[in-house]
PDB file of N, CA and C in Angstrom:
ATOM      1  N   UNK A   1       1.002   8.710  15.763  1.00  0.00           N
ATOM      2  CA  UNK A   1       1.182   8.443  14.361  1.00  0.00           C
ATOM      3  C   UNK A   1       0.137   7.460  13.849  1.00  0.00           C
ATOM      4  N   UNK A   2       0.085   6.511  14.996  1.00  0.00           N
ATOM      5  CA  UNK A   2      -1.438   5.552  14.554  1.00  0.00           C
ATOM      6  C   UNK A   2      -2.778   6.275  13.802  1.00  0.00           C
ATOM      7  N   UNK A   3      -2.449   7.219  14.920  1.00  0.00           N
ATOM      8  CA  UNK A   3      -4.182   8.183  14.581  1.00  0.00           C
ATOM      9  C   UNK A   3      -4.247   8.558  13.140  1.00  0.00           C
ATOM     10  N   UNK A   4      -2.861   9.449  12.535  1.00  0.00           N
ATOM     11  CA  UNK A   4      -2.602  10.012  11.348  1.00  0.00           C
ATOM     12  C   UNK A   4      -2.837   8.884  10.236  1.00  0.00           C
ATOM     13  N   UNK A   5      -2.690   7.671  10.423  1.00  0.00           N
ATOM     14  CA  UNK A   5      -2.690   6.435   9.595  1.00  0.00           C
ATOM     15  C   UNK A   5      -4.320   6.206   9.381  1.00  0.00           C
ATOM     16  N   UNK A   6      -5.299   5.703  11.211  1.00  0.00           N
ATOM     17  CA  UNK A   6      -6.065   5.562  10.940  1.00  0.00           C
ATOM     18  C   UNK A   6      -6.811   6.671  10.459  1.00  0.00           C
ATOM     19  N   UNK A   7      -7.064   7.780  10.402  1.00  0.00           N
ATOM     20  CA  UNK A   7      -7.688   8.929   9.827  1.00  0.00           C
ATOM     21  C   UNK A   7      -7.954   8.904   8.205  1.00  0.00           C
ATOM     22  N   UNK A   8      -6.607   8.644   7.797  1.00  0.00           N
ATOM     23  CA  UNK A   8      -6.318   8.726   6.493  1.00  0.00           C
ATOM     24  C   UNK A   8      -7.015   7.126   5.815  1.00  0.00           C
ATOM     25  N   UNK A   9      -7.115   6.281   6.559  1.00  0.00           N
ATOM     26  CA  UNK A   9      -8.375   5.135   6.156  1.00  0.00           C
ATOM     27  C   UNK A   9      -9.607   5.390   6.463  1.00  0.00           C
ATOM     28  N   UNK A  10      -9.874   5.797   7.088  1.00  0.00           N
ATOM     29  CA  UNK A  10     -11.822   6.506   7.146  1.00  0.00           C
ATOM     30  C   UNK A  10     -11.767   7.260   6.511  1.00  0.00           C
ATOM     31  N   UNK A  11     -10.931   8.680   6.202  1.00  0.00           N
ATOM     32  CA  UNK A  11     -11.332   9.263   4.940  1.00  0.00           C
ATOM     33  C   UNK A  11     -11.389   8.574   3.827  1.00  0.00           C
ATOM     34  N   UNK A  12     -10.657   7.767   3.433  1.00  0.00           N
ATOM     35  CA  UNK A  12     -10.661   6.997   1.963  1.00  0.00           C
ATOM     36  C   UNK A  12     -11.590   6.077   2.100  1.00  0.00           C
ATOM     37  N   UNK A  13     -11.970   5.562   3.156  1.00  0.00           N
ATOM     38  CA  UNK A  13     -13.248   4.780   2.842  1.00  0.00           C
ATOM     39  C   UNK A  13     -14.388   5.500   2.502  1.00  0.00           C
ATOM     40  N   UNK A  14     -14.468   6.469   3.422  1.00  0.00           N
ATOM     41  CA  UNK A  14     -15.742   7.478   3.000  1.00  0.00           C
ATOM     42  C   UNK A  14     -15.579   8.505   2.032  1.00  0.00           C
ATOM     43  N   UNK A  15     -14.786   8.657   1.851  1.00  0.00           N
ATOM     44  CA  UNK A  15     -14.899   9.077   0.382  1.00  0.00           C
ATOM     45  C   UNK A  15     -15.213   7.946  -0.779  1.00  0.00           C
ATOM     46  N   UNK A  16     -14.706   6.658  -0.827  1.00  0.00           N
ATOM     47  CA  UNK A  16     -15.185   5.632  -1.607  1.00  0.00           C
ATOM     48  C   UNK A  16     -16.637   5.359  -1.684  1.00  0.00           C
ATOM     49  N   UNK A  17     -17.533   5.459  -0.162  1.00  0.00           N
ATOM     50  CA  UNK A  17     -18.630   4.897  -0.092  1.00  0.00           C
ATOM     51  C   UNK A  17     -19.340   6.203  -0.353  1.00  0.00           C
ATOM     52  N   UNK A  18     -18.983   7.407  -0.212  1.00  0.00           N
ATOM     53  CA  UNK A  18     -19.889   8.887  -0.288  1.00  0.00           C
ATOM     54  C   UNK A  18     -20.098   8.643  -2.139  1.00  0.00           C
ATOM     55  N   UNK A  19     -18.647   8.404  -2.942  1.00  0.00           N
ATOM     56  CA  UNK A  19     -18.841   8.084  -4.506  1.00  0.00           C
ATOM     57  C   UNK A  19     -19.796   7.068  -5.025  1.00  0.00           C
ATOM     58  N   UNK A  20     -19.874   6.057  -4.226  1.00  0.00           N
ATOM     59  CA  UNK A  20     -21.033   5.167  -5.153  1.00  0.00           C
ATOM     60  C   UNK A  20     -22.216   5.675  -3.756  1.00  0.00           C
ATOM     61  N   UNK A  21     -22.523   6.439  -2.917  1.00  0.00           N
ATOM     62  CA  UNK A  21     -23.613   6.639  -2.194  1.00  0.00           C
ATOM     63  C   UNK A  21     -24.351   8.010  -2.994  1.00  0.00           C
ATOM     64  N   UNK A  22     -23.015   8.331  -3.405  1.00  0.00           N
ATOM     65  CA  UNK A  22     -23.451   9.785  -4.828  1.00  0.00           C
ATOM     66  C   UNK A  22     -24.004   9.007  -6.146  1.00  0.00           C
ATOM     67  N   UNK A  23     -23.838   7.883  -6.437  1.00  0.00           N
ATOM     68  CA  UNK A  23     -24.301   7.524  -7.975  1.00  0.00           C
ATOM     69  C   UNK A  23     -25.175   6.750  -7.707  1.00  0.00           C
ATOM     70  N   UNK A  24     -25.515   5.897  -6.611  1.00  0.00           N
ATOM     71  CA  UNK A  24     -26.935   5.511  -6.883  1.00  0.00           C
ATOM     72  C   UNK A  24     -28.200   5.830  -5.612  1.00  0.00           C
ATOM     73  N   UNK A  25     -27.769   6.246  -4.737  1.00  0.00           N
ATOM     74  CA  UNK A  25     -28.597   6.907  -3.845  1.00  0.00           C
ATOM     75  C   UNK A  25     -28.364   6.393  -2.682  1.00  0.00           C
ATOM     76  N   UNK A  26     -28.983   6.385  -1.248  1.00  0.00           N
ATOM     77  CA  UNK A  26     -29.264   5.325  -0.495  1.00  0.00           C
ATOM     78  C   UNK A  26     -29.976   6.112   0.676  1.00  0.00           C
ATOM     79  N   UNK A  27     -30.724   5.156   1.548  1.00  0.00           N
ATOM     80  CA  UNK A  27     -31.594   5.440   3.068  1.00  0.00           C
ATOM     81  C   UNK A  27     -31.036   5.873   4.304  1.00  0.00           C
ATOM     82  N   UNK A  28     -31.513   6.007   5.243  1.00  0.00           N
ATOM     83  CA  UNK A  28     -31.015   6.167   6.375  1.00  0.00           C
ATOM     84  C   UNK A  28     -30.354   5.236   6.701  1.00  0.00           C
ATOM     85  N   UNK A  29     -30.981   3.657   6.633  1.00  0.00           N
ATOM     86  CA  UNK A  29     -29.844   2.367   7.144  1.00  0.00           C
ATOM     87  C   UNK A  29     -28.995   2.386   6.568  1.00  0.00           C
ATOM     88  N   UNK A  30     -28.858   3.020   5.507  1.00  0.00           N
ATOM     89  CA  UNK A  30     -27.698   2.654   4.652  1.00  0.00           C
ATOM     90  C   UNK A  30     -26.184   3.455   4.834  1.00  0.00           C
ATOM     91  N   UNK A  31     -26.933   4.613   5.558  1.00  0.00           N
ATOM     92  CA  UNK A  31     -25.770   5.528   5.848  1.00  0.00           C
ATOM     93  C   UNK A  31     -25.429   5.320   6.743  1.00  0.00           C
ATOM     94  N   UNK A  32     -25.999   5.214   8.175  1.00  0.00           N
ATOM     95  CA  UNK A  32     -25.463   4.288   9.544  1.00  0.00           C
ATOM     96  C   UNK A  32     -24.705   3.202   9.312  1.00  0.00           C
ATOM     97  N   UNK A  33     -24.866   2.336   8.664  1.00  0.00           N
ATOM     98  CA  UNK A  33     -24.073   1.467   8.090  1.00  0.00           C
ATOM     99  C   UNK A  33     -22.901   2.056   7.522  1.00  0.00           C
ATOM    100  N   UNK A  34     -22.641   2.819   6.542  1.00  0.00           N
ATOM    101  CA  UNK A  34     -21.810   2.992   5.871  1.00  0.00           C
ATOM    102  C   UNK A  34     -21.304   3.948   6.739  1.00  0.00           C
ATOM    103  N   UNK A  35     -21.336   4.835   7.938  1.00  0.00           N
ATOM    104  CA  UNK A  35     -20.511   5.240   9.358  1.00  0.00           C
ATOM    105  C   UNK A  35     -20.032   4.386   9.546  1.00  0.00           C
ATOM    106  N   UNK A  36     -20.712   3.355  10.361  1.00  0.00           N
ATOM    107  CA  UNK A  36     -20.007   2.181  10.834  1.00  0.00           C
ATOM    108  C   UNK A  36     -18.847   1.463  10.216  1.00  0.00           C
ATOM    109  N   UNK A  37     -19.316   1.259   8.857  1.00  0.00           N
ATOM    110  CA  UNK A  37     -18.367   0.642   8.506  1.00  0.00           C
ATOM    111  C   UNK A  37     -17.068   1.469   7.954  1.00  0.00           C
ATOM    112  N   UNK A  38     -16.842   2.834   7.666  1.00  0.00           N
ATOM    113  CA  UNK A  38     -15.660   3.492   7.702  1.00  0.00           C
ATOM    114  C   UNK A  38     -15.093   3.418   8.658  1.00  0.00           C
ATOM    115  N   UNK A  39     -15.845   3.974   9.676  1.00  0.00           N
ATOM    116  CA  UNK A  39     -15.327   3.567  11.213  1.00  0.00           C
ATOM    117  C   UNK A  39     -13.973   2.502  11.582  1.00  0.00           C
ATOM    118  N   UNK A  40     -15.050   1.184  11.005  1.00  0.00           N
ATOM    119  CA  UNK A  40     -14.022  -0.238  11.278  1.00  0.00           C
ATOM    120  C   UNK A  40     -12.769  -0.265  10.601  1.00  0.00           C
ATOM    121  N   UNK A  41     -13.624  -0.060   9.167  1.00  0.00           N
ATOM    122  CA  UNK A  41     -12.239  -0.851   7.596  1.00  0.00           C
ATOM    123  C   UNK A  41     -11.489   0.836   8.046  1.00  0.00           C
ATOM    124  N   UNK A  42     -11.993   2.439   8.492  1.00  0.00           N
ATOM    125  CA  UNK A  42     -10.471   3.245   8.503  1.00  0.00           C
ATOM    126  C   UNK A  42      -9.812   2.927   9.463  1.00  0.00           C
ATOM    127  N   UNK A  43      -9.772   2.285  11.008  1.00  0.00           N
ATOM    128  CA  UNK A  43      -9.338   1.906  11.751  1.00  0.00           C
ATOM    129  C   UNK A  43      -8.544   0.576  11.414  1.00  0.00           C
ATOM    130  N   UNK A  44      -8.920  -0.088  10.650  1.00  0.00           N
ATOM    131  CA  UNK A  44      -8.493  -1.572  10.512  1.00  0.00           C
ATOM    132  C   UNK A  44      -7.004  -0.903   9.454  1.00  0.00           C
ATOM    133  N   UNK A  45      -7.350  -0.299   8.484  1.00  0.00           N
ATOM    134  CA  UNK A  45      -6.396   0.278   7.000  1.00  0.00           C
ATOM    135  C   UNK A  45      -5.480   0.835   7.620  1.00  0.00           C
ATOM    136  N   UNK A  46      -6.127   2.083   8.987  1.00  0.00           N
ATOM    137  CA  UNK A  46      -4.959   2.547   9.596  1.00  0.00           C
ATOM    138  C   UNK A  46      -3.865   1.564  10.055  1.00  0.00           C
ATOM    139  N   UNK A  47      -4.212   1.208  10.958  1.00  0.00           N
ATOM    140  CA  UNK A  47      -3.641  -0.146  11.599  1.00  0.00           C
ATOM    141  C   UNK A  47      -2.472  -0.738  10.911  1.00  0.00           C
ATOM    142  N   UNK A  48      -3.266  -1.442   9.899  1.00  0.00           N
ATOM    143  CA  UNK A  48      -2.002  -2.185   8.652  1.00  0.00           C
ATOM    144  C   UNK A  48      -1.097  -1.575   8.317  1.00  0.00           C
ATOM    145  N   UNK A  49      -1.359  -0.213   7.832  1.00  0.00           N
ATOM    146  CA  UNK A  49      -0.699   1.039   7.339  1.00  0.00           C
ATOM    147  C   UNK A  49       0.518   1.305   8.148  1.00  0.00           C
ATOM    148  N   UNK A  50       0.188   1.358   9.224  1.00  0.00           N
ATOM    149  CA  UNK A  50       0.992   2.073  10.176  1.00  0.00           C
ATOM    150  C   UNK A  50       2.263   0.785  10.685  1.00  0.00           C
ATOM    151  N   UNK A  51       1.475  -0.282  10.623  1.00  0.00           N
ATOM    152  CA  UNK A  51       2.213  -1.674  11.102  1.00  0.00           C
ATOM    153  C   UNK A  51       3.419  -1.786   9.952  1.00  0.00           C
ATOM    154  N   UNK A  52       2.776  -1.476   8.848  1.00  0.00           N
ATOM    155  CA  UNK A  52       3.617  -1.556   7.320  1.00  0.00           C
ATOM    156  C   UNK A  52       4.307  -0.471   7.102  1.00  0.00           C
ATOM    157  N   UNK A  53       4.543   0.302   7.415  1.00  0.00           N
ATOM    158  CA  UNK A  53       4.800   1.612   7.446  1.00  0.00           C
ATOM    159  C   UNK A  53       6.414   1.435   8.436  1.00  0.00           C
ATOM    160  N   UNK A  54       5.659   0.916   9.849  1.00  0.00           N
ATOM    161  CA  UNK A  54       6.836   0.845  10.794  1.00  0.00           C
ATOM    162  C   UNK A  54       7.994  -0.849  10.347  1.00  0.00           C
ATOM    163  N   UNK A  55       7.272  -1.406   9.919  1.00  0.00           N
ATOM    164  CA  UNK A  55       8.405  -2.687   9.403  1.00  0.00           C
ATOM    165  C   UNK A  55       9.142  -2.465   8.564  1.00  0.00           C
ATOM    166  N   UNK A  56       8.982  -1.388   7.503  1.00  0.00           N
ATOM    167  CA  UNK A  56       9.125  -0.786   6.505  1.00  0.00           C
ATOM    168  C   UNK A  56      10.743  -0.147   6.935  1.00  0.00           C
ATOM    169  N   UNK A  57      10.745   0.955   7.611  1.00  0.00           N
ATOM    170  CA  UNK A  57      11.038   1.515   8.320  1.00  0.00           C
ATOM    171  C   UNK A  57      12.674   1.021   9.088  1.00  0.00           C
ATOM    172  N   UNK A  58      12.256   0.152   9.918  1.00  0.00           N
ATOM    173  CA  UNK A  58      13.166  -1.184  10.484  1.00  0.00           C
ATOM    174  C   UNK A  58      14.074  -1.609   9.707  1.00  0.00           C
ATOM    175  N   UNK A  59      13.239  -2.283   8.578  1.00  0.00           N
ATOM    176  CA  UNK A  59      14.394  -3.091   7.544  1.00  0.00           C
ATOM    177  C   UNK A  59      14.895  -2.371   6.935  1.00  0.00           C
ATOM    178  N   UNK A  60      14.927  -1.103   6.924  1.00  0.00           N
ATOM    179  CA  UNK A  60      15.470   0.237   5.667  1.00  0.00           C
ATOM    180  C   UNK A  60      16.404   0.376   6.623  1.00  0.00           C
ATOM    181  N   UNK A  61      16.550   0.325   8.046  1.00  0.00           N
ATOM    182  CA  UNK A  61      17.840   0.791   8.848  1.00  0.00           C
ATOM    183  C   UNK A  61      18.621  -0.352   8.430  1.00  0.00           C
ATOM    184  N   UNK A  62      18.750  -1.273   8.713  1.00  0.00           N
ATOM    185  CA  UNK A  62      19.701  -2.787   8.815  1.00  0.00           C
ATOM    186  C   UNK A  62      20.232  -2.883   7.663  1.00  0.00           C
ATOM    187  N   UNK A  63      21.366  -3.002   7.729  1.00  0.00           N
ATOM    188  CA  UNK A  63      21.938  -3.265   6.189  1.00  0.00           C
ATOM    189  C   UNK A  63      21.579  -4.791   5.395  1.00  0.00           C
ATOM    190  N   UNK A  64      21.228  -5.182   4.446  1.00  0.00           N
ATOM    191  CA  UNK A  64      20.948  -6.729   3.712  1.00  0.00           C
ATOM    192  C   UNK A  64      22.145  -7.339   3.869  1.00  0.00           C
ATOM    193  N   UNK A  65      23.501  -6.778   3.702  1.00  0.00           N
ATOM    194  CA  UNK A  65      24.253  -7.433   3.401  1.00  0.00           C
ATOM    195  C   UNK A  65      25.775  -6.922   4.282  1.00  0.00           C
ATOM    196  N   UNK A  66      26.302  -8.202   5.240  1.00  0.00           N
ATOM    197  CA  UNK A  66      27.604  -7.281   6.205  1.00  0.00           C
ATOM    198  C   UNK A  66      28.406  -7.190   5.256  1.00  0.00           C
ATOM    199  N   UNK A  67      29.100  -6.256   4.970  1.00  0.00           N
ATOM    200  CA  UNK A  67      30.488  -6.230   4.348  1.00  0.00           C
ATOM    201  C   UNK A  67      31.519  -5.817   5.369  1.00  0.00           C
ATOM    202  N   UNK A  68      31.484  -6.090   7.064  1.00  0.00           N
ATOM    203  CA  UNK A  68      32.551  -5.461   7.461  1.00  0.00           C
ATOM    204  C   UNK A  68      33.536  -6.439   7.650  1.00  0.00           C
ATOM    205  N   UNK A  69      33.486  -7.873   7.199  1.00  0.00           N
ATOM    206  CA  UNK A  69      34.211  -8.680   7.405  1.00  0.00           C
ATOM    207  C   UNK A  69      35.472  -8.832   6.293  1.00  0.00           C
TER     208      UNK A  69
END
């Protein structure tokens, strides 16, 4: 499920950086770079995602409040 999380942050990064790499141009360093760095920040987004996702998750089982007393 990690994977499905991080995936879905490298696409959205690179799709973010392909949109402004579409409006003003850029070099070869610039695109190695901008691999790299989807790479990291979709791995990193996944990560959070998935961390937030599963805490999320947790506290939705547990009730806030006992009423069996």
């Amino acid at each position: 499920m990690i994977v499905a999380f991080s995936l879905a942050g490298f696409v959205s990064v690179k799709i973010a950086f392909a949109v402004v790499c579409w409006g003003i141009g850029h070099d070869s360093f610039e695109a190695i770079a901008g691999m790299v760095a989807s790479i990291g920040l979709g791995g990193w987004i996944g990560i959070e995602a998935y961390l937030s996702f599963t805490s999320w998750r947790s506290h939705k089982k547990v009730p806030e409040f006992d009423t069996s007393r």
